[in-house]
PDB file of N, CA and C in Angstrom:
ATOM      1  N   UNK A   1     -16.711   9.065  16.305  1.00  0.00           N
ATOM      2  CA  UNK A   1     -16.153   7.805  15.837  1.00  0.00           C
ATOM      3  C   UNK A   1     -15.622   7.941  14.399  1.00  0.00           C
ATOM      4  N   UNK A   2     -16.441   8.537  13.745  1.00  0.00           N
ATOM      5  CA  UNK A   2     -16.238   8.792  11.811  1.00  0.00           C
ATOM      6  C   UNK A   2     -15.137   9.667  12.114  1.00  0.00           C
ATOM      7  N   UNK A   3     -14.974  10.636  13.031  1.00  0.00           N
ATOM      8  CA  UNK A   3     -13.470  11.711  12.901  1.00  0.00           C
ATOM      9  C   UNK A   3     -12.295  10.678  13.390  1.00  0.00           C
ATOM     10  N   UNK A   4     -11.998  10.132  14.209  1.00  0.00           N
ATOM     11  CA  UNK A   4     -11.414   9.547  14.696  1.00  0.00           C
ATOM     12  C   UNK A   4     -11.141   8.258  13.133  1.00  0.00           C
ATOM     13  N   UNK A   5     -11.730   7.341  12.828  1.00  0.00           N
ATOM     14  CA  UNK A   5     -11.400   6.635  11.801  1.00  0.00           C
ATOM     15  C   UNK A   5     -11.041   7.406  10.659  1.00  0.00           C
ATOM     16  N   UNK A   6     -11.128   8.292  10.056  1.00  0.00           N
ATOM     17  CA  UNK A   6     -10.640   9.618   9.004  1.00  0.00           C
ATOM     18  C   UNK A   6      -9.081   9.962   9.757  1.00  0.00           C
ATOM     19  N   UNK A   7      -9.373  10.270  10.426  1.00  0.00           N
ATOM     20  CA  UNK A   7      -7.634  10.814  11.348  1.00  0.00           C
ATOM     21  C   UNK A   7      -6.724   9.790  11.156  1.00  0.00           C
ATOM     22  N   UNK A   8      -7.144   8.566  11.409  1.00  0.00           N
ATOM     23  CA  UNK A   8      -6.416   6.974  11.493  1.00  0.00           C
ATOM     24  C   UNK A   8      -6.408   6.853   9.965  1.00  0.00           C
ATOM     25  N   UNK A   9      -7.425   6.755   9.020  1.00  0.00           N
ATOM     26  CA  UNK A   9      -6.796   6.562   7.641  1.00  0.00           C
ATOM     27  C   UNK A   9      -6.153   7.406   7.059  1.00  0.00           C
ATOM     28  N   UNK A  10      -6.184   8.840   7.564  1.00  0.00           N
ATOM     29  CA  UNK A  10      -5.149  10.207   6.532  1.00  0.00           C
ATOM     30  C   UNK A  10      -3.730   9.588   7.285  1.00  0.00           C
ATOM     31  N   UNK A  11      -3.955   9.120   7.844  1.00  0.00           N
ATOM     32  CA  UNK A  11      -2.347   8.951   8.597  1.00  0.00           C
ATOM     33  C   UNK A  11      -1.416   7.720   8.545  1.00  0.00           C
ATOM     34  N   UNK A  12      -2.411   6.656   7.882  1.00  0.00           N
ATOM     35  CA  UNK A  12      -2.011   5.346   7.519  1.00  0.00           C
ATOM     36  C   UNK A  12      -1.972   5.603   5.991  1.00  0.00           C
ATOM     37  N   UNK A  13      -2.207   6.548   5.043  1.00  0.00           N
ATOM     38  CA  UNK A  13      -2.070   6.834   3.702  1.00  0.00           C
ATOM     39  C   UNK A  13      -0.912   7.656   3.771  1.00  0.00           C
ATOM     40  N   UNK A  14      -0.416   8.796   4.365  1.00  0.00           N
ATOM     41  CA  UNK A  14       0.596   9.624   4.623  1.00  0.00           C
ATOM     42  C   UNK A  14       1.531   8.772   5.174  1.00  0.00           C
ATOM     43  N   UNK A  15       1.812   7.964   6.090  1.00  0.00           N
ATOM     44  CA  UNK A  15       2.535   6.693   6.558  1.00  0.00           C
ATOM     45  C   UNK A  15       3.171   6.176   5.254  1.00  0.00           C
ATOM     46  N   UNK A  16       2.250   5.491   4.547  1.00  0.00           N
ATOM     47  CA  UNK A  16       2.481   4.415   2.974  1.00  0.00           C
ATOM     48  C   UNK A  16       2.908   5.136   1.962  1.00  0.00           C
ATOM     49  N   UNK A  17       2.380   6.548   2.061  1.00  0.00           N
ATOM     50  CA  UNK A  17       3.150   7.569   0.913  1.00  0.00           C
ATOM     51  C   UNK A  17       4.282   7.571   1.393  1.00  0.00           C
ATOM     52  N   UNK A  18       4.739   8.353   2.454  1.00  0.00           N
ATOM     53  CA  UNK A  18       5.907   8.499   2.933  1.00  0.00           C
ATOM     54  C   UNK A  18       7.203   7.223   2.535  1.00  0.00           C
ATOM     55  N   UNK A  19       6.589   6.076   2.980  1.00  0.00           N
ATOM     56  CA  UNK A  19       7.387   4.863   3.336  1.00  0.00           C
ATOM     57  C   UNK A  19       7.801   3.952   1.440  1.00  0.00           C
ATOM     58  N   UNK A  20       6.736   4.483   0.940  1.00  0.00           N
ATOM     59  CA  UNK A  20       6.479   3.953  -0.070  1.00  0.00           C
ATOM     60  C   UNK A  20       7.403   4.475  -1.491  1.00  0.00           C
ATOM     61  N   UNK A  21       8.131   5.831  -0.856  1.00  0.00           N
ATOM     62  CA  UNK A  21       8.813   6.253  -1.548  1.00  0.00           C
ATOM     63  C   UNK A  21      10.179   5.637  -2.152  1.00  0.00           C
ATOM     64  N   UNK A  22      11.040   5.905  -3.094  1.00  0.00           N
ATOM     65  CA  UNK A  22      11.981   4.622  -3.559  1.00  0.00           C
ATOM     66  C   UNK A  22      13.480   4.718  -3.255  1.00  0.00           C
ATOM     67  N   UNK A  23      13.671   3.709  -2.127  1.00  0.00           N
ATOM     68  CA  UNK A  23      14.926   4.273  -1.325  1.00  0.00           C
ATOM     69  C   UNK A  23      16.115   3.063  -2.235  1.00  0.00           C
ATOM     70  N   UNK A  24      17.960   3.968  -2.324  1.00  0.00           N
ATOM     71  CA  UNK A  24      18.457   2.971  -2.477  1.00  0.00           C
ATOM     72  C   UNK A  24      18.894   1.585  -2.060  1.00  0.00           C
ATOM     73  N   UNK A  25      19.269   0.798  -2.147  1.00  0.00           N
ATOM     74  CA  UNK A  25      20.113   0.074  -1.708  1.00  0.00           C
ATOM     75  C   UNK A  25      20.997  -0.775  -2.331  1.00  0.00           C
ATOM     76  N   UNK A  26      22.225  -0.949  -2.045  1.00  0.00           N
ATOM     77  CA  UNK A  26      23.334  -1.573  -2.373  1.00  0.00           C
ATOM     78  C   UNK A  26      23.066  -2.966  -2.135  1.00  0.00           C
ATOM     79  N   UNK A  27      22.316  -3.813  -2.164  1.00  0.00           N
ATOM     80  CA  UNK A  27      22.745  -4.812  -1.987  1.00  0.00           C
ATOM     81  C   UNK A  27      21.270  -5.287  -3.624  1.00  0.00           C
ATOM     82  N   UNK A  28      20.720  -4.901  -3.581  1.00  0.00           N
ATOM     83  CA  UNK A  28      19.485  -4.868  -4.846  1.00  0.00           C
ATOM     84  C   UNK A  28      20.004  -3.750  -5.768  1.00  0.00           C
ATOM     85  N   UNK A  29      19.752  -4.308  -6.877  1.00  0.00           N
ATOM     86  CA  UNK A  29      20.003  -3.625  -8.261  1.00  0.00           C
ATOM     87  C   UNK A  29      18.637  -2.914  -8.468  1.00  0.00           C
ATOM     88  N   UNK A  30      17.292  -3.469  -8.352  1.00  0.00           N
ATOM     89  CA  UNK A  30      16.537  -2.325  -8.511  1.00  0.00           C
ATOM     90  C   UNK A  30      15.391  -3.314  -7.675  1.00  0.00           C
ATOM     91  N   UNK A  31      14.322  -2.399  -7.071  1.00  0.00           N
ATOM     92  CA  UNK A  31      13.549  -2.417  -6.305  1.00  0.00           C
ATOM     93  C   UNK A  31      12.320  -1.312  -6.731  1.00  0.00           C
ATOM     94  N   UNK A  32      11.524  -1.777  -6.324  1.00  0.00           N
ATOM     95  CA  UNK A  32      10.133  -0.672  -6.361  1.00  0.00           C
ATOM     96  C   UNK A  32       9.274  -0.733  -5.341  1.00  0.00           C
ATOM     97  N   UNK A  33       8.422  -0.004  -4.474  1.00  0.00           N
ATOM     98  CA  UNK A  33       7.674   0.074  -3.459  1.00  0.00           C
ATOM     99  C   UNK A  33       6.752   0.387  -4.114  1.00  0.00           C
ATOM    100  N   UNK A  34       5.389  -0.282  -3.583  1.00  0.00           N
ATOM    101  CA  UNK A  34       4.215   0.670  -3.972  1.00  0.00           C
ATOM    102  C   UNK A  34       3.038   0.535  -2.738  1.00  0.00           C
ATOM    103  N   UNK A  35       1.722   1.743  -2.589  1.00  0.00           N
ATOM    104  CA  UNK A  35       1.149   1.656  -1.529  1.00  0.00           C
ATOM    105  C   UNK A  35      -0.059   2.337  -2.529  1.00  0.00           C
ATOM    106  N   UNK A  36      -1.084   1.605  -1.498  1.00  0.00           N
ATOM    107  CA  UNK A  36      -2.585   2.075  -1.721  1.00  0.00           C
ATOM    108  C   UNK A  36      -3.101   1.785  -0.924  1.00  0.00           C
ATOM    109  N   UNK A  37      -4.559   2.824  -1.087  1.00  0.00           N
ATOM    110  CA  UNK A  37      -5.666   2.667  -0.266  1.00  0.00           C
ATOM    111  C   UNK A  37      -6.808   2.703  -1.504  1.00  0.00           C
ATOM    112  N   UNK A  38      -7.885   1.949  -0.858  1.00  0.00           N
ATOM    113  CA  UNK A  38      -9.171   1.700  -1.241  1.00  0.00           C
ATOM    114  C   UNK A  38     -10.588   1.954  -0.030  1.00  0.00           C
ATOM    115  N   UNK A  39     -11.360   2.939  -0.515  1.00  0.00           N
ATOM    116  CA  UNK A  39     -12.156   3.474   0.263  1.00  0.00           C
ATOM    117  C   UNK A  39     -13.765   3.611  -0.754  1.00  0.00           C
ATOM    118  N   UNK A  40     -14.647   2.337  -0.032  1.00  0.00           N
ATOM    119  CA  UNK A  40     -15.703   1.681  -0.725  1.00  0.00           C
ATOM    120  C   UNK A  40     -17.148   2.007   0.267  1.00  0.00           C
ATOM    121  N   UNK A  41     -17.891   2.409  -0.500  1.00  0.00           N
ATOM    122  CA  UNK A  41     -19.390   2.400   0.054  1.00  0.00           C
ATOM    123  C   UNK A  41     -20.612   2.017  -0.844  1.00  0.00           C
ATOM    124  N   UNK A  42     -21.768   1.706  -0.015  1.00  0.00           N
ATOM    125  CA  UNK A  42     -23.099   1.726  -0.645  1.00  0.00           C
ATOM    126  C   UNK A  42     -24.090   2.091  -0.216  1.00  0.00           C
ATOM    127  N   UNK A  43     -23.805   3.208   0.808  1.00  0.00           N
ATOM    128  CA  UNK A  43     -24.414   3.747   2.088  1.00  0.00           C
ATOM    129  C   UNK A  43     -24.957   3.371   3.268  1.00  0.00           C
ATOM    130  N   UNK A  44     -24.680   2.084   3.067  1.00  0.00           N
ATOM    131  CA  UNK A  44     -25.061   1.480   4.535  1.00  0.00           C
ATOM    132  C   UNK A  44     -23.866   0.649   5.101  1.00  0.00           C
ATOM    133  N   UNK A  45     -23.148  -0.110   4.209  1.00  0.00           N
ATOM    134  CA  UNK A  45     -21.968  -0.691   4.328  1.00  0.00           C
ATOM    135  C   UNK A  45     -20.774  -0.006   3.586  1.00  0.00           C
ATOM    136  N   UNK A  46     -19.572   0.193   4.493  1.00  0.00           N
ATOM    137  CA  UNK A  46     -18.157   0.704   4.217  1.00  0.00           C
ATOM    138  C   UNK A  46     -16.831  -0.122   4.314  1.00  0.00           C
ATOM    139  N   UNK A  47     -16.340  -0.090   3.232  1.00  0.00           N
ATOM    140  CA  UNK A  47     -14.921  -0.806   3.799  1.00  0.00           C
ATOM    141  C   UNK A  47     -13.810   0.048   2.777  1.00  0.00           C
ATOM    142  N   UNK A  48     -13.103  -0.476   3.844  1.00  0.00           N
ATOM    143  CA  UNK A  48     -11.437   0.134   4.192  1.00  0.00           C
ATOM    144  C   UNK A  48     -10.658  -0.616   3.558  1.00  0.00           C
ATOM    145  N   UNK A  49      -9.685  -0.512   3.303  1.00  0.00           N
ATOM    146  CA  UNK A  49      -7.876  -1.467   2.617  1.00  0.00           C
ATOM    147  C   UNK A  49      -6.981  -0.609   2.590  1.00  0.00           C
ATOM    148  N   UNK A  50      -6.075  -0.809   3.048  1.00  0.00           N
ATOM    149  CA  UNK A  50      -4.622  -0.416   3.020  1.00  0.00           C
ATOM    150  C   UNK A  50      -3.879  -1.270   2.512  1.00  0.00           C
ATOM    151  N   UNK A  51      -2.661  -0.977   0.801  1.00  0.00           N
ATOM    152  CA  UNK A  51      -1.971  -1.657   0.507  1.00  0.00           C
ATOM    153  C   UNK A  51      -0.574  -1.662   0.818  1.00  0.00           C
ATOM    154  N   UNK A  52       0.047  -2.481   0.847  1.00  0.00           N
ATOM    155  CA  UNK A  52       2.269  -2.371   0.583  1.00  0.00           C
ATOM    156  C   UNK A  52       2.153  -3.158  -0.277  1.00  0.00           C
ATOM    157  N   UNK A  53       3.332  -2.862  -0.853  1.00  0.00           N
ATOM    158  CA  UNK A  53       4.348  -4.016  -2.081  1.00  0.00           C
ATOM    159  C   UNK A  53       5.386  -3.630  -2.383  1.00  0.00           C
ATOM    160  N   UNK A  54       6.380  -4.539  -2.587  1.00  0.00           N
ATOM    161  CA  UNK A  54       7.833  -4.125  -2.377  1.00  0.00           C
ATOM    162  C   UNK A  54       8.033  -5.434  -3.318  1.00  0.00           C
ATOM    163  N   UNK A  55       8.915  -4.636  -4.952  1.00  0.00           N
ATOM    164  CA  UNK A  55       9.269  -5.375  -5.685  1.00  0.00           C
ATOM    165  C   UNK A  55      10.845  -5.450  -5.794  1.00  0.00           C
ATOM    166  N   UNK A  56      11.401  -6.895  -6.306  1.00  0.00           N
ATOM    167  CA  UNK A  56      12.768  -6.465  -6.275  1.00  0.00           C
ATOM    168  C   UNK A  56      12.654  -7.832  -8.040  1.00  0.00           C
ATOM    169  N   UNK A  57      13.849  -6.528  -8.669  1.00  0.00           N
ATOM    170  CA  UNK A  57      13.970  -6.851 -10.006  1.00  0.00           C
ATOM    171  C   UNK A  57      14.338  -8.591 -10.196  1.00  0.00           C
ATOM    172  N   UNK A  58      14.784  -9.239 -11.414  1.00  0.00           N
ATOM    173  CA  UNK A  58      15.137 -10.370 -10.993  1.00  0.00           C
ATOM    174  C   UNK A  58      16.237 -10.204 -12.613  1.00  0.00           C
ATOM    175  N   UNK A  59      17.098 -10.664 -12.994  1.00  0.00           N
ATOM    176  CA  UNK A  59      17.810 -10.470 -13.486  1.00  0.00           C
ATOM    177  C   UNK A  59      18.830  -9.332 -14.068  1.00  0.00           C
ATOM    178  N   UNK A  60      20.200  -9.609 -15.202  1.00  0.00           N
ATOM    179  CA  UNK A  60      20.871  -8.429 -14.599  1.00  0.00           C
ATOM    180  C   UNK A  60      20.174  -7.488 -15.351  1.00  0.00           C
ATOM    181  N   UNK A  61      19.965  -7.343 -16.454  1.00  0.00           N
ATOM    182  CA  UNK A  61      19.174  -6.336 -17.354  1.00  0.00           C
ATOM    183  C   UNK A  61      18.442  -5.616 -16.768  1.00  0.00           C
ATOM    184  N   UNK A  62      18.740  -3.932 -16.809  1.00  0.00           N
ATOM    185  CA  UNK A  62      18.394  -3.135 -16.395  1.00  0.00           C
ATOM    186  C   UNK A  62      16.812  -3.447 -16.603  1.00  0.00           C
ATOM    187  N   UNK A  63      16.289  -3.568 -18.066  1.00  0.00           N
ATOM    188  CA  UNK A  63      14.683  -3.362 -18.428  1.00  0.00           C
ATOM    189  C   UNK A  63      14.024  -4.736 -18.492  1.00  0.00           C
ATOM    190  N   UNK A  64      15.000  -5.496 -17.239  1.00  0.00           N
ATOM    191  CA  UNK A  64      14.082  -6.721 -16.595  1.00  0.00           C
ATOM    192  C   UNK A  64      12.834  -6.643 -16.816  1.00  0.00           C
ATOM    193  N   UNK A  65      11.791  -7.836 -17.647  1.00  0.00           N
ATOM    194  CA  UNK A  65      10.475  -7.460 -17.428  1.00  0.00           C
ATOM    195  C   UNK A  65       9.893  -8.487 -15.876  1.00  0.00           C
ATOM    196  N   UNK A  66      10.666  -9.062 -14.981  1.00  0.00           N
ATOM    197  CA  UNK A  66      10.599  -9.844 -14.312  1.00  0.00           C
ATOM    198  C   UNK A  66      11.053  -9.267 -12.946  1.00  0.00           C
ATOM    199  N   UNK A  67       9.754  -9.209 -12.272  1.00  0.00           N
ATOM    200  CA  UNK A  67      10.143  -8.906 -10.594  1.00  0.00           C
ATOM    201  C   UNK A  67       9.865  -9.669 -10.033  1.00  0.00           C
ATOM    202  N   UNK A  68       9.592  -9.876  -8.384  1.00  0.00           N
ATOM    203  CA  UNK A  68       9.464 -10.559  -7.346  1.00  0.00           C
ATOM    204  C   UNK A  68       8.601 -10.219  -6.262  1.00  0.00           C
ATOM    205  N   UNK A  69       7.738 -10.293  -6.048  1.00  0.00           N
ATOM    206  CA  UNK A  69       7.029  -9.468  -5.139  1.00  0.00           C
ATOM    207  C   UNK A  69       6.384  -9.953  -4.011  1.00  0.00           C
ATOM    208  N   UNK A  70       6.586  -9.264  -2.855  1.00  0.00           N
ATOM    209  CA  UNK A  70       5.775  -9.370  -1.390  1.00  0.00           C
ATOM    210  C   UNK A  70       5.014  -8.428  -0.728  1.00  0.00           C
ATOM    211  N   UNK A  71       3.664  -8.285  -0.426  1.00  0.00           N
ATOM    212  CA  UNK A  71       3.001  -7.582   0.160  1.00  0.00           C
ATOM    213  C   UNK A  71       1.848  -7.964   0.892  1.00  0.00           C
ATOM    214  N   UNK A  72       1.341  -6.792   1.842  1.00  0.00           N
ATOM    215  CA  UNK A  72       0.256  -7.355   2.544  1.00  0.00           C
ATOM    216  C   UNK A  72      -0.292  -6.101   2.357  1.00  0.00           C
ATOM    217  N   UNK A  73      -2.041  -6.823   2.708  1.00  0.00           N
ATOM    218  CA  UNK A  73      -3.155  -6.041   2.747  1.00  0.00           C
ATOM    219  C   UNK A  73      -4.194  -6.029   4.164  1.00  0.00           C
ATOM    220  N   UNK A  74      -4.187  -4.691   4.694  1.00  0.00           N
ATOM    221  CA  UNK A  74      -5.499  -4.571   5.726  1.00  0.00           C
ATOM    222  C   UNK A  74      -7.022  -4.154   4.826  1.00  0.00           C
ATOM    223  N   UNK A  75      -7.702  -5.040   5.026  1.00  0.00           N
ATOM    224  CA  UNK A  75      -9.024  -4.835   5.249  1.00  0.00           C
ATOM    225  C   UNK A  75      -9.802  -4.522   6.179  1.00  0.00           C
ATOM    226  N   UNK A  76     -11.014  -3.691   6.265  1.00  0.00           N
ATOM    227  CA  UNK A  76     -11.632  -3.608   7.025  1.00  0.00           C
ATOM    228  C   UNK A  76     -13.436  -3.094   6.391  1.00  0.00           C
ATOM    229  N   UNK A  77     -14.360  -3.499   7.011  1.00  0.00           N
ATOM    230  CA  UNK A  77     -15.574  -3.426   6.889  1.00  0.00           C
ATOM    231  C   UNK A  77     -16.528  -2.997   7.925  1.00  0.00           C
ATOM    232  N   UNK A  78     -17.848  -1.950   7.701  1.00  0.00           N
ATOM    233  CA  UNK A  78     -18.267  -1.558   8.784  1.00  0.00           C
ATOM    234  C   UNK A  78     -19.870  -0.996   8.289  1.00  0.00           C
ATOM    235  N   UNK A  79     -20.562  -1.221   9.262  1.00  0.00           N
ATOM    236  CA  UNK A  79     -22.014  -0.523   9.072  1.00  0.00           C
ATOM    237  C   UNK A  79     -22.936  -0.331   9.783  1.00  0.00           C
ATOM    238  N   UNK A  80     -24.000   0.486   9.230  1.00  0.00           N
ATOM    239  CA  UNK A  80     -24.961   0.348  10.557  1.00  0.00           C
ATOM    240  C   UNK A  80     -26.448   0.471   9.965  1.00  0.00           C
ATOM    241  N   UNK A  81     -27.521   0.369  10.761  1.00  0.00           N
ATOM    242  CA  UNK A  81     -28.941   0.320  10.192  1.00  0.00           C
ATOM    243  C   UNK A  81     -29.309   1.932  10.215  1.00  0.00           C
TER     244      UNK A  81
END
C-alpha cells in the first residue's frame, strides 16, 4: 500500500514540476506557475498536499508588484494504530 502511494506521489510531483514550468503566451504579458508538495508526519498520523498556482501579472509595467492568482489544493490524511 506505502509503495503504491510513494509511486502516486513521485508522479503527481514530477506531473506539477513538469506542468509547472513557465510557458509563453501571447495573449498575457507575464504569467507565473508554481507547484508544491507537502509531506507531514508524527508517526502515527500522515498527510499529503499537492499544490498549483497560476499567476497572471496585472498592469503594463514590466516590475508589476501586482498579480492575480488561482489555484487549488489536494489534501490528504492517513493512519493507523
Amino acid at each position: 500500500m506505502m509503495k503504491r502511494l510513494s509511486a502516486f506521489c513521485l508522479l503527481m510531483v514530477i506531473t506539477c514540476s513538469v506542468s509547472a514550468q513557465k510557458k509563453r503566451n501571447p495573449y498575457l504579458k507575464q504569467t507565473t506557475s508554481e507547484a508544491g508538495i507537502v509531506l507531514s508526519t508524527n508517526g502515527r498520523l500522515s498527510a499529503v498536499s499537492l499544490s498549483a498556482l497560476q499567476y497572471w501579472q496585472v498592469g503594463r509595467r514590466k516590475q508589476s508588484a501586482y498579480k492575480i492568482g488561482l489555484g487549488g489544493r489536494l489534501t490528504s490524511s492517513f493512519g493507523g494504530k
